[in-house]
Each structure stands twice: as structure tokens, then as C-alpha cells.
Protein backbone atom coordinates (compact mmCIF):
# COMPACT_ATOMS: atom_id res chain seq x y z
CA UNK A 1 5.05 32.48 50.34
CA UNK A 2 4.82 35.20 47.72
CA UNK A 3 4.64 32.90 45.36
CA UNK A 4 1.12 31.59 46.72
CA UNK A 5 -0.07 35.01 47.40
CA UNK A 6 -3.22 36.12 45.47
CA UNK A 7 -4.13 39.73 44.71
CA UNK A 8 -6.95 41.36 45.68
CA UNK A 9 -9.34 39.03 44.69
CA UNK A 10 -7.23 38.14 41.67
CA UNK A 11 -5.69 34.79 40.59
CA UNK A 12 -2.47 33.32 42.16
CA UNK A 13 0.25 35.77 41.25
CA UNK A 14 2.32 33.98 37.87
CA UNK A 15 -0.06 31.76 37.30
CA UNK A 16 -2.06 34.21 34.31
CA UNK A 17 -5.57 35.17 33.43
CA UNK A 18 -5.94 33.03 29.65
CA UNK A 19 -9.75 33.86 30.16
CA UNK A 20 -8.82 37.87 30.36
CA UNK A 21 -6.67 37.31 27.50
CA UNK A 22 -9.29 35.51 25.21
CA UNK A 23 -11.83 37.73 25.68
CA UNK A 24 -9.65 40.72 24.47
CA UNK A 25 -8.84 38.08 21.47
CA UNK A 26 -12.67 37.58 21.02
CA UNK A 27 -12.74 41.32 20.59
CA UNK A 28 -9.87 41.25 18.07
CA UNK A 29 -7.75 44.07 20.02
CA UNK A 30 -3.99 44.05 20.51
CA UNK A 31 -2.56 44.58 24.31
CA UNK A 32 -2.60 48.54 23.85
CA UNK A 33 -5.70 49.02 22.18
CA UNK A 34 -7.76 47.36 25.10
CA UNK A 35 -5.03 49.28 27.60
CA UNK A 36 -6.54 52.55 25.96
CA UNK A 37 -10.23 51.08 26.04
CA UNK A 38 -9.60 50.80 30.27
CA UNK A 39 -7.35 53.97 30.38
CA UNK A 40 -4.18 52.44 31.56
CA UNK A 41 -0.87 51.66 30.36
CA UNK A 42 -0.16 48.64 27.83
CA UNK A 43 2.36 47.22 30.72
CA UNK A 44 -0.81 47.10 33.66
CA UNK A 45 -2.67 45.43 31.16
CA UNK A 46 0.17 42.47 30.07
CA UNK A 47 0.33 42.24 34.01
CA UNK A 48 -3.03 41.73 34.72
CA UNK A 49 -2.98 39.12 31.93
CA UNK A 50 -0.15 37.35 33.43
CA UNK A 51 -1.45 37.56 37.03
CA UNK A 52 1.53 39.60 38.28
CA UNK A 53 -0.23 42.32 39.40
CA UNK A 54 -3.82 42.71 41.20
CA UNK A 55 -6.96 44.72 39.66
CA UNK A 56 -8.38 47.06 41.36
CA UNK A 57 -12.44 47.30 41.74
CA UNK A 58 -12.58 50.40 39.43
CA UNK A 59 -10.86 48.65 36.80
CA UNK A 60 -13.05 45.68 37.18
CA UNK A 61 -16.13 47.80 36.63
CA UNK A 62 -14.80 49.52 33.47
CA UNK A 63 -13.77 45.83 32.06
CA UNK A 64 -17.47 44.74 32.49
CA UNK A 65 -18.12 48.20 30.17
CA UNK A 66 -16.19 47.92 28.00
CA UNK A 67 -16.38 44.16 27.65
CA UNK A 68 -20.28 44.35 27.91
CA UNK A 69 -20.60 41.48 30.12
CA UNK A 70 -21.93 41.27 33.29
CA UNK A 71 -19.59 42.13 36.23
CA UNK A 72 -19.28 38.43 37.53
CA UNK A 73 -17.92 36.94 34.53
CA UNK A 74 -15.13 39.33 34.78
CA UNK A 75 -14.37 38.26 38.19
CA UNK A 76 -14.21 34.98 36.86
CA UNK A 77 -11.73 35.62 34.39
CA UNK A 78 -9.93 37.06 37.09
CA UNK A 79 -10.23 34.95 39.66
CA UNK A 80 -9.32 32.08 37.44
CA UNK A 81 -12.41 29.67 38.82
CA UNK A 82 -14.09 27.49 36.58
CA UNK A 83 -13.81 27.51 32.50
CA UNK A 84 -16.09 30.44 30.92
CA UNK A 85 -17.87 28.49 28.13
CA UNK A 86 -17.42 31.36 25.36
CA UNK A 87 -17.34 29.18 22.77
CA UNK A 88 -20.42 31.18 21.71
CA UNK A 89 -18.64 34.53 21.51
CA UNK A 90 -17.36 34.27 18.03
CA UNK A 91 -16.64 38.45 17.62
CA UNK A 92 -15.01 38.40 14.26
CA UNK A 93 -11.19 38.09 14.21
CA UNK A 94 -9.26 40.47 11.52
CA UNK A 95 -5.62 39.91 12.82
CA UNK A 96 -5.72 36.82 10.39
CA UNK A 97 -7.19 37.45 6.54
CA UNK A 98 -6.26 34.26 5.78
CA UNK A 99 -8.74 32.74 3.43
CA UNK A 100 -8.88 29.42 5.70
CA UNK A 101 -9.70 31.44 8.80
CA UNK A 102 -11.99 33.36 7.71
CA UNK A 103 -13.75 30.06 6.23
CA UNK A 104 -13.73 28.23 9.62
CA UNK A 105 -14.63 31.37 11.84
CA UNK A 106 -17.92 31.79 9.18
CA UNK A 107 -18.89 28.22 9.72
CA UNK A 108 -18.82 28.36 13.51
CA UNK A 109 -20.73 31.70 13.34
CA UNK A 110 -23.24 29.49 11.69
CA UNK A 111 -23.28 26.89 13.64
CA UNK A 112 -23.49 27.91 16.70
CA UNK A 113 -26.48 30.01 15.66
CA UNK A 114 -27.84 26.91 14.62
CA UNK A 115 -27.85 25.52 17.80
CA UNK A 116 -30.46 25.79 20.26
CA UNK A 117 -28.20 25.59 22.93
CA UNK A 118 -25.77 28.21 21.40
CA UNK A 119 -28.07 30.77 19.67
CA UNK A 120 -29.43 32.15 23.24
CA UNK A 121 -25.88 33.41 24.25
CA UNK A 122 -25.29 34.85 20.65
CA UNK A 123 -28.18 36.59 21.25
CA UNK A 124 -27.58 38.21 24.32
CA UNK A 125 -24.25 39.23 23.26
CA UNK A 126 -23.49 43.31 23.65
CA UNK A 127 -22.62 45.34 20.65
CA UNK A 128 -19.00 46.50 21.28
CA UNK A 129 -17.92 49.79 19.99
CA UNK A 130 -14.17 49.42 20.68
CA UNK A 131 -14.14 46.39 18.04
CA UNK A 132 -14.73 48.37 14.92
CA UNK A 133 -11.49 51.05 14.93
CA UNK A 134 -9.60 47.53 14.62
CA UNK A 135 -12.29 45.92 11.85
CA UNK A 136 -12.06 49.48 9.75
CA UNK A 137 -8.22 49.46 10.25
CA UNK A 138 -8.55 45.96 8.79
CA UNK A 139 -10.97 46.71 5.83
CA UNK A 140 -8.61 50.12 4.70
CA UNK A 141 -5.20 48.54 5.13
CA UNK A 142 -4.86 44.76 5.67
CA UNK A 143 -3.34 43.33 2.14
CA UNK A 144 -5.90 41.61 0.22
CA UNK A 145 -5.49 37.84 -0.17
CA UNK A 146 -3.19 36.98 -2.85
CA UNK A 147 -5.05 33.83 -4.06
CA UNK A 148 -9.32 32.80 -2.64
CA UNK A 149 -8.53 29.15 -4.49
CA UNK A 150 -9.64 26.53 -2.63
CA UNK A 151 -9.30 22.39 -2.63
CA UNK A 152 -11.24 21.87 0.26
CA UNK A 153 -12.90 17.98 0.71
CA UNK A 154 -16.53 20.06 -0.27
CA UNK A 155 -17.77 19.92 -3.44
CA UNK A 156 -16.72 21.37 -6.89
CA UNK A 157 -18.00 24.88 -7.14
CA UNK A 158 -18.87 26.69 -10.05
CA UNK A 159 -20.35 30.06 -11.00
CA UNK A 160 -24.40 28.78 -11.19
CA UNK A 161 -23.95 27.68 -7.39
CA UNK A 162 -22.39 31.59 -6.93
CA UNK A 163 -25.71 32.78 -8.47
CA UNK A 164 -27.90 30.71 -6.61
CA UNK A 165 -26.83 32.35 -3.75
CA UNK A 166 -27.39 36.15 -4.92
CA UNK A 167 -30.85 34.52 -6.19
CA UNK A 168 -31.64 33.29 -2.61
CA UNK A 169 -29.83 36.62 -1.05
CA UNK A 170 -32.06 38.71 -3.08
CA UNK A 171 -35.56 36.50 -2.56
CA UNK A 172 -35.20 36.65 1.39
CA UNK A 173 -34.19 40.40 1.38
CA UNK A 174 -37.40 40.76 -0.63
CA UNK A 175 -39.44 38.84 2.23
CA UNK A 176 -37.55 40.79 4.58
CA UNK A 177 -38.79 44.08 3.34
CA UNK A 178 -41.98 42.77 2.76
CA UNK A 179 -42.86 40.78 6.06
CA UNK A 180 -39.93 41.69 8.84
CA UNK A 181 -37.45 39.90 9.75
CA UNK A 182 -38.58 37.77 12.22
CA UNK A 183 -40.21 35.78 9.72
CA UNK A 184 -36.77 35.35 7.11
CA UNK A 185 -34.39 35.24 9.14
CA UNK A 186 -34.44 31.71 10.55
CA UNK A 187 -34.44 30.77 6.77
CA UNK A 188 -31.47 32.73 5.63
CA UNK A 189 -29.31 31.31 8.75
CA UNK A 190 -30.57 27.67 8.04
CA UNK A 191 -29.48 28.80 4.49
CA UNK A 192 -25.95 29.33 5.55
CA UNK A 193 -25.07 27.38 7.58
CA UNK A 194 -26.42 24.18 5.64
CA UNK A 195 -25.40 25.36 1.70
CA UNK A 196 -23.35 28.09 1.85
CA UNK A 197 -20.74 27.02 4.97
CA UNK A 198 -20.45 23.24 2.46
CA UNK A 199 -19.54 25.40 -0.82
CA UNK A 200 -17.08 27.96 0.87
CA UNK A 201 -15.30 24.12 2.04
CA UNK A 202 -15.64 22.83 -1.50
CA UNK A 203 -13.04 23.52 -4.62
CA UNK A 204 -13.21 26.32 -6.21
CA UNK A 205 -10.95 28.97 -8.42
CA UNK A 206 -9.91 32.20 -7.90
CA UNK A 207 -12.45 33.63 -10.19
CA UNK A 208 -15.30 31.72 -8.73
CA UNK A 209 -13.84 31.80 -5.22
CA UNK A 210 -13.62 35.85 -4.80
CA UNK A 211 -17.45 35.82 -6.40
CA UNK A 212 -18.12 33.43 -3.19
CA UNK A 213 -16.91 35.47 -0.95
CA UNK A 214 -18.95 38.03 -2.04
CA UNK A 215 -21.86 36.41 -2.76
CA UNK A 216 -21.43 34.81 1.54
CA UNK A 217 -20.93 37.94 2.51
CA UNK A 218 -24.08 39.55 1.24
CA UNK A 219 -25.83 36.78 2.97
CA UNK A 220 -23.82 37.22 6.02
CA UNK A 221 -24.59 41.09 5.73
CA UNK A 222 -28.85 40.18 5.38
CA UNK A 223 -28.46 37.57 8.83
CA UNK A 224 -26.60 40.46 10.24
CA UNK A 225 -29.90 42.74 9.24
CA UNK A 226 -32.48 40.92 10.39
CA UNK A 227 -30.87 40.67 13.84
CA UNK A 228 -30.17 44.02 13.54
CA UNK A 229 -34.30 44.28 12.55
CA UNK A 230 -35.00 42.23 15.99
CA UNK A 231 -32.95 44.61 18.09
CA UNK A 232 -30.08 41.71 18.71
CA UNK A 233 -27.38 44.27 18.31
CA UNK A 234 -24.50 42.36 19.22
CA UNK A 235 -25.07 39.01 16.99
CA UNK A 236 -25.87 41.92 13.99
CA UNK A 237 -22.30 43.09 14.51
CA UNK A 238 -21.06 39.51 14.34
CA UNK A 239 -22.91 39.07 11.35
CA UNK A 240 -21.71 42.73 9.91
CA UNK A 241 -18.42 41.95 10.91
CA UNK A 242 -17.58 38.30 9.51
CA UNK A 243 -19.33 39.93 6.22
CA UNK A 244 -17.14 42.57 6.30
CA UNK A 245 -14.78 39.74 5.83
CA UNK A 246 -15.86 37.63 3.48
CA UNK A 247 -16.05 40.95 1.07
CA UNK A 248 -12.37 41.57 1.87
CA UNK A 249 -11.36 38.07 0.65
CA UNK A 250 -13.60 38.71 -2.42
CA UNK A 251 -11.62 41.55 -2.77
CA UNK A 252 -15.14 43.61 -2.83
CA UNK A 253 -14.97 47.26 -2.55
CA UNK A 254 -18.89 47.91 -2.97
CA UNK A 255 -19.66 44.72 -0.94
CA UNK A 256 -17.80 45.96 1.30
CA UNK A 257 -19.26 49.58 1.15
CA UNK A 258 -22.58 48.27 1.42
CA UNK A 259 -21.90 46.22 4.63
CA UNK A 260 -20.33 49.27 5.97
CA UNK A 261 -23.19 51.41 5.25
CA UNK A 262 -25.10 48.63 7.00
CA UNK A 263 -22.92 49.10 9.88
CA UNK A 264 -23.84 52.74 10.30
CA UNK A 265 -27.03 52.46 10.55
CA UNK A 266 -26.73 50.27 13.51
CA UNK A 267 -24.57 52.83 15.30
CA UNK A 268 -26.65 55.47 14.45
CA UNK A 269 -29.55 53.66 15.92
CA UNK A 270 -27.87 52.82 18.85
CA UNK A 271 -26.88 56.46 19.23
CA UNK A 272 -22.88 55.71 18.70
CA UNK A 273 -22.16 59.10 16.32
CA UNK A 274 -18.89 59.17 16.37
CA UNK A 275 -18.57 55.45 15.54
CA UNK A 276 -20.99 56.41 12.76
CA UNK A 277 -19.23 59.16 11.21
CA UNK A 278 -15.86 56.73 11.08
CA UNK A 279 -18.28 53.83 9.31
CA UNK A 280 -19.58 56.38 6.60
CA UNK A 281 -16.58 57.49 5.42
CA UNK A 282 -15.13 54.43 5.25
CA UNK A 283 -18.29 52.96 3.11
CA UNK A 284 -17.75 56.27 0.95
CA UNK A 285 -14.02 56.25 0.66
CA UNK A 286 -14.29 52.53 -0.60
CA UNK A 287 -16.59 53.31 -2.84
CA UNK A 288 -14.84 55.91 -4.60
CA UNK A 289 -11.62 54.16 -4.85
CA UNK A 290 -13.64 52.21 -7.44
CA UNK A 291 -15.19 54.36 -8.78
CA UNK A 292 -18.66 53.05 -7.72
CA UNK A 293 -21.68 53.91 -9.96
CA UNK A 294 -23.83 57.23 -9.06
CA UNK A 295 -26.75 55.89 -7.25
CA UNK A 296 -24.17 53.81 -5.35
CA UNK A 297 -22.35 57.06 -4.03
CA UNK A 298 -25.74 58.82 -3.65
CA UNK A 299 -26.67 56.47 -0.79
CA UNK A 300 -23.22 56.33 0.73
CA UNK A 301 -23.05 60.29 0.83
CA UNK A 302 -26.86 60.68 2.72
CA UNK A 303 -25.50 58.36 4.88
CA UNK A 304 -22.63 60.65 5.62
CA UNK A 305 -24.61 63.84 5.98
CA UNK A 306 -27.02 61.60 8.51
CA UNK A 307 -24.20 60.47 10.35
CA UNK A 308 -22.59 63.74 10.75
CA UNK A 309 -25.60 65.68 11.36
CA UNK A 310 -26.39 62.84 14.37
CA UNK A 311 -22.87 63.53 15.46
CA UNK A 312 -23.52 67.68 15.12
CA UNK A 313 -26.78 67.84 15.90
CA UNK A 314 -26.79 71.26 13.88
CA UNK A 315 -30.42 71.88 14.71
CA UNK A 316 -30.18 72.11 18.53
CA UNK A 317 -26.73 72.93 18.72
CA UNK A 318 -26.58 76.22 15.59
CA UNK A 319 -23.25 74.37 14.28
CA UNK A 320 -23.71 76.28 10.89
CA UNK A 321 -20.35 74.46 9.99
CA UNK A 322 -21.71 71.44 10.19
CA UNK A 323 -24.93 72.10 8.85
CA UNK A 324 -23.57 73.77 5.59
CA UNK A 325 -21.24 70.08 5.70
CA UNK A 326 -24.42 68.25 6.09
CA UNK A 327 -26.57 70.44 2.88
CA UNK A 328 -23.52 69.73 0.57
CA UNK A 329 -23.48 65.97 0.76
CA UNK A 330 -26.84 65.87 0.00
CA UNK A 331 -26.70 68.38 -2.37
CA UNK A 332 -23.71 65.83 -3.62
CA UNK A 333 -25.76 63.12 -3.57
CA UNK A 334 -28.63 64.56 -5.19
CA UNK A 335 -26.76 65.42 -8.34
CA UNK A 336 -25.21 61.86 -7.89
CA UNK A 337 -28.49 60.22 -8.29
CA UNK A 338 -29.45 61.94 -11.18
CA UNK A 339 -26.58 60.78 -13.28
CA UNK A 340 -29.11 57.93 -13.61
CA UNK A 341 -28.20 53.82 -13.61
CA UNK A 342 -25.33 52.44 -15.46
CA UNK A 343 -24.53 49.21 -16.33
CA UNK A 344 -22.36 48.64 -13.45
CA UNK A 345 -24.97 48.85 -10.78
CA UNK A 346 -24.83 45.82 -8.48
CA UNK A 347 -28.10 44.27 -8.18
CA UNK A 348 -28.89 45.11 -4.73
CA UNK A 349 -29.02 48.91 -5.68
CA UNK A 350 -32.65 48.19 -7.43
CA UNK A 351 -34.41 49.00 -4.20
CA UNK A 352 -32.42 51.81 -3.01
CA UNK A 353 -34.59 53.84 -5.56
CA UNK A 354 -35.95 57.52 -5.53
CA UNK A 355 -38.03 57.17 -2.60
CA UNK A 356 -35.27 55.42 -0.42
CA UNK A 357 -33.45 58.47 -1.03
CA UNK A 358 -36.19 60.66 -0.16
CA UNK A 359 -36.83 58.41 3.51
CA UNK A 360 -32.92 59.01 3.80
CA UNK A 361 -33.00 62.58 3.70
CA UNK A 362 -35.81 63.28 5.71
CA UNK A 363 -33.56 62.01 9.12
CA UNK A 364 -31.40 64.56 7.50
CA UNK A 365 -33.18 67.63 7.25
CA UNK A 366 -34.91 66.62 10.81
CA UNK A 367 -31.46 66.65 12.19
CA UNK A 368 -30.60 69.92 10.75
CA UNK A 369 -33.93 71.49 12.16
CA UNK A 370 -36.08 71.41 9.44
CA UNK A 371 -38.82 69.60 10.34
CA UNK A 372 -41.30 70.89 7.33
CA UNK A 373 -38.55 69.87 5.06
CA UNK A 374 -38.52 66.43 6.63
CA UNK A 375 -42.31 66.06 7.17
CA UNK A 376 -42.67 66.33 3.38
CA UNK A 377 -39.94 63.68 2.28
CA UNK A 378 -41.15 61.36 5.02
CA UNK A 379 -44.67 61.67 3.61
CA UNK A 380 -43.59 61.31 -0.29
CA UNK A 381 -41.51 58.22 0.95
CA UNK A 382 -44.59 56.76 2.95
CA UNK A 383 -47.18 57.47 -0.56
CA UNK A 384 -44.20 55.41 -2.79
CA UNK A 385 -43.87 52.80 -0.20
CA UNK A 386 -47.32 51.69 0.85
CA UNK A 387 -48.71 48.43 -0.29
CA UNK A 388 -45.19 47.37 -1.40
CA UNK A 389 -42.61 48.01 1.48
CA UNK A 390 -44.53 47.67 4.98
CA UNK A 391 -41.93 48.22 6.73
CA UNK A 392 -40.36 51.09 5.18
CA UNK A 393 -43.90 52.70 4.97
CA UNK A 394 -44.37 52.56 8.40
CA UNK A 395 -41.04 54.18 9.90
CA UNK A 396 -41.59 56.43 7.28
CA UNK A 397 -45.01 57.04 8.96
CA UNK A 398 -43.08 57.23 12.47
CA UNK A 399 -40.55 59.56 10.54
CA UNK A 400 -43.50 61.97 9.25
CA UNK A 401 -44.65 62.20 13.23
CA UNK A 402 -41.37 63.18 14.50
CA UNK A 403 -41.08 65.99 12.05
CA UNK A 404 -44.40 67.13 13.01
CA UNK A 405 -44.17 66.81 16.51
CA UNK A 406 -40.64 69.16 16.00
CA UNK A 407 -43.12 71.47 14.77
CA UNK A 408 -45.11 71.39 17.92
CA UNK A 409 -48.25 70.05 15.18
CA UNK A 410 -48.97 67.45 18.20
CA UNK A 411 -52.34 66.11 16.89
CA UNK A 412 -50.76 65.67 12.99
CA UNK A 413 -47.72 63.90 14.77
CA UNK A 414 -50.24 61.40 16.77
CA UNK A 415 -52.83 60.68 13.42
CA UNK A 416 -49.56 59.71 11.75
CA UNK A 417 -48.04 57.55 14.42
CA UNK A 418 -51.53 56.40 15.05
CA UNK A 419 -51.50 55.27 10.93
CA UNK A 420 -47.78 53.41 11.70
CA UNK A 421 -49.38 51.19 14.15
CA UNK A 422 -51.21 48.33 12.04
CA UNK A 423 -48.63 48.55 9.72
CA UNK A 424 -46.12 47.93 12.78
CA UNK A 425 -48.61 44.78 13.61
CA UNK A 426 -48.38 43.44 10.64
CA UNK A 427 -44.38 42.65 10.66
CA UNK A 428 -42.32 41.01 12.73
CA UNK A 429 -40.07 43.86 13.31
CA UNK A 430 -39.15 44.56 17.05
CA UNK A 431 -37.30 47.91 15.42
CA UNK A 432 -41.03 48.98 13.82
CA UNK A 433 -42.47 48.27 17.07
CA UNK A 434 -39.28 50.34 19.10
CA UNK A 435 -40.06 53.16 17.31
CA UNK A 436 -43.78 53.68 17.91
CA UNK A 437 -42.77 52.98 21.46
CA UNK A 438 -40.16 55.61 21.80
CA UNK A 439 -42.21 58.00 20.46
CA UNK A 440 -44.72 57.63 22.42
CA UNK A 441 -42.38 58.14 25.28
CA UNK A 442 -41.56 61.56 23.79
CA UNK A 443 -45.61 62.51 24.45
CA UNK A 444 -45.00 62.56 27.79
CA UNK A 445 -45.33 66.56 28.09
CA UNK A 446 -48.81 66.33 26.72
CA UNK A 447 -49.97 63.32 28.58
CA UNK A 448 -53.12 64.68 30.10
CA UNK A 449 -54.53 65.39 26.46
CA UNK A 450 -57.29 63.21 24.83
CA UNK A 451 -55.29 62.71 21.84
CA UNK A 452 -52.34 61.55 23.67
CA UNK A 453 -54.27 59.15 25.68
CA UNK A 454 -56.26 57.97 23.25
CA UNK A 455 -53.24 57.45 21.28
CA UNK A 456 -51.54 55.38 24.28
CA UNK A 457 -54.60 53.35 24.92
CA UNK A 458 -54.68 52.30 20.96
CA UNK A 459 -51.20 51.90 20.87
CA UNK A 460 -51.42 49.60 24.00
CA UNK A 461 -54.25 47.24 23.06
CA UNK A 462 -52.84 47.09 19.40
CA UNK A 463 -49.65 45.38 20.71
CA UNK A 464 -51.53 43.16 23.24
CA UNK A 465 -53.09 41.50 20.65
């Protein structure tokens, strides 16, 4: 009798769970790290895979948290009912840095975001914090590849195909900046999927092969972007992740860094600061253990002082630890910067130029309660960036408002946010629009004043049309 008897509302007891236990695969976790995600032991959890021993409803709820799926598909990975189709959820895989893993799982990524059918559930797809202690564990310590040689049925590869790629890599970031990414990033996907995915199968050296993988994974890292740009959080951290990848085949440490640094600013702007502070330092420790040229660290280290002042939150909080923490990376990478550009830059550090730096700082000095500070690197960033990067003029613009509106200047903070609004229009940026949005949630104390309503109203009828 036992042997038929099913647990509360689990599967028949010996008979297992294989959908439980692919989607902690799918998240690339080991038995105890998903155990610690759900807070119990690592021997409930190889039960509960094995159907030996029924889940209760609490645990059920936490697995569709931490999981980010809605609460019936865990039931039916539990109950054992019908297949899941989850051939869709591709969540990067670290546990094998094999070159011809990391090959196939890149293609399918593709692919399936190829596909009409596919590219809906990739889309919908949660971003999952608990994935990236394993990915950075990964990145730091997992033994580089020994050889990225390749005699795959694809065709012979060479270095001009490798520069084609940065060429087209660097011509859609361009249209990216330029336009949003609604409008590039169909093109860069199509891109991958139908010339890079063939050359990564092809035959290829060593030399040419680890230039590949880092040539894939900076136009993995740009796919992950524009997602990232459209607020589809989730497929971005495919993207970031499978690029994160492809750099440690190439055996790239500022690829890597730059995909990290990527990678932070999605966690900061999903308000993960801890998971932030962890990306950072891993994007500046790998940079450093090369040696990476000065404007290189300069980013890497505002990116630290942002992460940890997010994390700190010196301005509300007082945390004069922090905040002195915070002031000497910047004051870091100031004096980085100015050591000028060397002939070792990598060519994507063009456009990370003065005024980046000055956009980058101002989050900084907003976090650490200066808002004057911040209002006035916001606006030098926004008189650099107009008429050549729209979208990095206007969330500078939305940047400038904030500060302002810290200083209790309402009607500045709404004439600037008021400015970011065409520009907003003008991309196809769902972040550029979030912003202007969110702000204008944070009126909501002065609601019943003309500006405010005015502001709403124009705001409003902007986006309506």
C-alpha cells in the first residue's frame, strides 16, 4: 500500500520529481545551494527530488520565489502531471566549461529567441538572484579551458570573420545608444543566431578561437543589453550570463569585467544591492589581475562606489563608513581616468568617455546625499550628451530632476523631467520611459500643485501618442 501512497499533494512516493530536479539544473545550483535558497537541509531537498518525502505548502510557496515561476508550475513539478515544456528556460549552465557546451547552450539561446513560438516564454522569464553566487564562483575559480580549437562541420574561420563581428558589435551598440534598443535588438539576435552560432561550429585555432569567444560574447553581452533596455530582466541575465561564458572560454579578463559591470547595473536597477556589491568587485578584481588600462578601472571603481553606496545608502542612513568608502573609489577612479588612454584600451572603452564618468558619479553623490553635487554632474553629462546620445541625455535629464527634487527645488526637478520627455519619445527604450514614470510617482506629495499636474497631464498625453 505504502508503496502507492502519495504525499500531500506530491507525486507517488519513489517514483521522483525529474521536473523539480531540472529546474534547479536550469538554475545551475548544486542540491545544497538550492537547500539554502528554501532554508532547509540538503537531505529534505534530495527527498523531495526523489519523491520520498511530501512538501509542505510553505515550502511550495518559497519554491515559486525563489524559482520565479508561478505557483502552479511548481505543483506540477510536484505532482508529476503532464511534461513542463521548459525547453525555453535555457538559464546558463557553468558546472560544464567545456568549450562544446558552452557552443551548443549559445546556439539554443539563439534559437529559441528566434522563434516566435519560443521568444514569448524567454521573455517572461524572472531574473533569479540565487543563480549568480554560482556564475561568479564560476568566473573566479573554474579552470580556464586548456585548448578553444575547434573542427566543427562549420566553416573555416579566420581572424577577418573575428573582426567582422566587433565591426557589427560596435555598429549596433552605436544604434543602440543612438535610437534604443527596441529598434537594434531584433538585428543583433538575427545576427547571432544566423552568423555568429555557424562560425563558433566552424574550424578554427586556438588563437582565432579564444578571439571568438570574445568577440560572441560581446555580442551576447549587447542582446543581453537591449533586453535589459526593454525591461526583460530575466532573458538579459541569460544573455549576461552565457556571455559571461563565452569570455571565460576566450580566456577574457576585461570581457569578462565588462559583462560583469553590465551585470551590476541590472541589479542595481532592480534594487538587488547586495547582489550588486558581489558583481562589482568581481568586474574590478578581474580587471586588476590584468592589469586593465586606467579608464578601464575608472569605470569599474564608480561602479563600486554606486553599488556600495545603493547597498549603504549613506545619505539616509549617516553610515560615514561607508560614505568615506564610497568618496575614495571615486576619488580612485578619478585619478585613474586621468592617467589618460593607452594603447591597450579595448575598443569598447571609446564611449565610456569624460562625460560617462561624470553621469556615473552623479548616482553617486545622490546616494551619498549630495544632491547639488549630483545636480551639477547630471547637468554637465546631459550638455555633452545632447544631440549625440539620446538616451543617455535623457536619464541624465531624469538624473538632474532627482537631485533637484532631493533638494526640495520641486519646480527645477519637474522643468527637467518635463525636458526628458520628448527625448524619452523619441527611443524605443521602455527603461527611458520607466524612469519618467517612477518619478512621477515620487510627486505624489505635491499632487494638488499646478506644476505637478501640468507635468502629469504632459507626461500622459506625450506617451499616448
Amino acid at each position: 500500500m505504502s508503496e502507492v501512497v502519495r504525499g500531500m499533494g506530491g507525486a507517488r512516493r519513489g517514483a521522483g520529481r525529474p521536473e523539480l530536479a531540472r529546474a534547479r539544473k536550469r538554475l545551475g545550483l548544486s542540491q545544497d545551494e538550492i537547500a539554502e535558497a528554501l532554508w532547509v537541509s540538503p537531505t529534505t531537498w534530495g527527498r523531495w527530488e526523489r519523491g520520498r518525502q511530501e512538501i509542505r505548502p510553505v515550502y511550495r510557496a518559497r519554491m515559486a520565489e525563489v524559482f520565479g515561476v508561478d505557483p502552479a508550475e511548481v505543483e506540477r513539478w510536484i505532482e508529476g502531471a503532464e511534461p513542463v515544456d521548459t525547453q525555453a528556460w535555457l538559464l546558463t549552465d557553468f558546472s560544464d566549461l567545456s568549450l562544446a557546451a558552452t557552443v551548443d547552450r549559445a546556439g539554443r539561446l539563439w534559437r529559441c529567441d528566434m522563434n516566435p513560438e519560443r521568444r514569448h516564454l524567454l521573455a517572461a522569464l524572472p531574473f533569479v538572484p540565487a543563480a549568480l553566487g554560482s556564475w561568479l564562483s564560476a568566473w573566479s575559480y573554474g579552470a580556464p579551458v586548456e585548448s578553444v580549437a575547434h573542427r566543427g562541420p562549420g566553416p573555416s574561420v579566420g581572424m577577418p570573420d573575428v573582426r567582422r563581428i566587433t565591426e557589427a558589435r560596435e555598429a549596433f551598440g552605436q544604434m543602440d545608444r543612438q535610437f534604443g534598443a527596441g529598434l537594434v535588438r531584433p538585428a543583433v539576435v538575427d545576427y547571432l543566431d544566423t552568423t555568429v552560432a555557424p562560425l563558433l561550429r566552424g574550424r578554427y585555432d586556438d588563437k582565432v578561437g579564444a578571439d571568438l569567444m570574445t568577440a560572441a560574447a560581446a555580442m551576447t553581452q549587447l542582446a543581453g543589453w537591449t533586453a535589459f533596455d526593454l525591461d526583460l530582466h530575466g532573458q538579459a541575465q541569460q544573455y549576461f550570463g552565457q556571455a559571461l561564458k563565452l569570455a571565460k572560454m576566450g580566456n577574457d579578463a576585461l570581457t569578462g569585467a565588462r559583462i560583469l559591470a553590465t551585470m551590476t547595473h541590472q541589479a542595481l536597477h532592480l534594487e538587488q544591492p547586495e547582489q550588486a556589491v558581489w558583481l562589482a568587485r568581481a568586474a574590478v578584481d578581474s580587471a586588476r589581475r590584468v592589469q586593465a588600462p586606467p579608464r578601464v578601472m575608472a569605470m569599474l571603481l564608480v561602479d563600486e562606489a554606486r553599488a556600495v553606496a545603493s547597498q549603504a545608502k549613506p545619505g539616509e542612513t549617516g553610515d560615514a563608513h561607508n560614505a568615506k568608502r564610497v568618496e575614495r573609489l571615486l576619488g580612485e577612479a578619478e585619478r585613474e581616468y586621468a592617467r589618460g588612454s593607452t594603447d591597450r584600451d579595448p575598443v569598447w572603452i571609446a564611449w565610456q568617455d569624460a562625460p560617462e564618468l561624470t553621469a556615473r558619479m552623479s548616482k553617486c553623490w545622490k546616494l551619498l546625499g549630495d544632491h547639488k553635487r549630483a545636480a551639477d554632474c547630471a547637468e554637465s553629462a546631459v550638455r555633452e550628451f545632447i544631440g549625440k546620445r539620446p538616451r543617455a541625455a535623457q536619464l541624465n535629464k531624469m538624473s538632474a530632476a532627482e537631485a533637484y527634487l532631493g533638494m526640495g527645488e520641486v519646480e527645477q526637478a519637474v522643468d527637467s523631467a518635463r525636458a526628458a520627455i520628448p527625448l524619452a519619445s523619441s527611443l524605443t527604450s521602455v527603461r527611458s520611459v520607466e524612469r519618467i514614470r517612477k518619478f512621477s510617482d515620487r510627486l505624489e506629495p505635491y499632487a494638488a500643485t499646478v506644476q505637478v499636474k501640468e507635468f502629469r497631464a504632459y507626461l500622459n498625453a506625450e506617451l499616448a501618442s
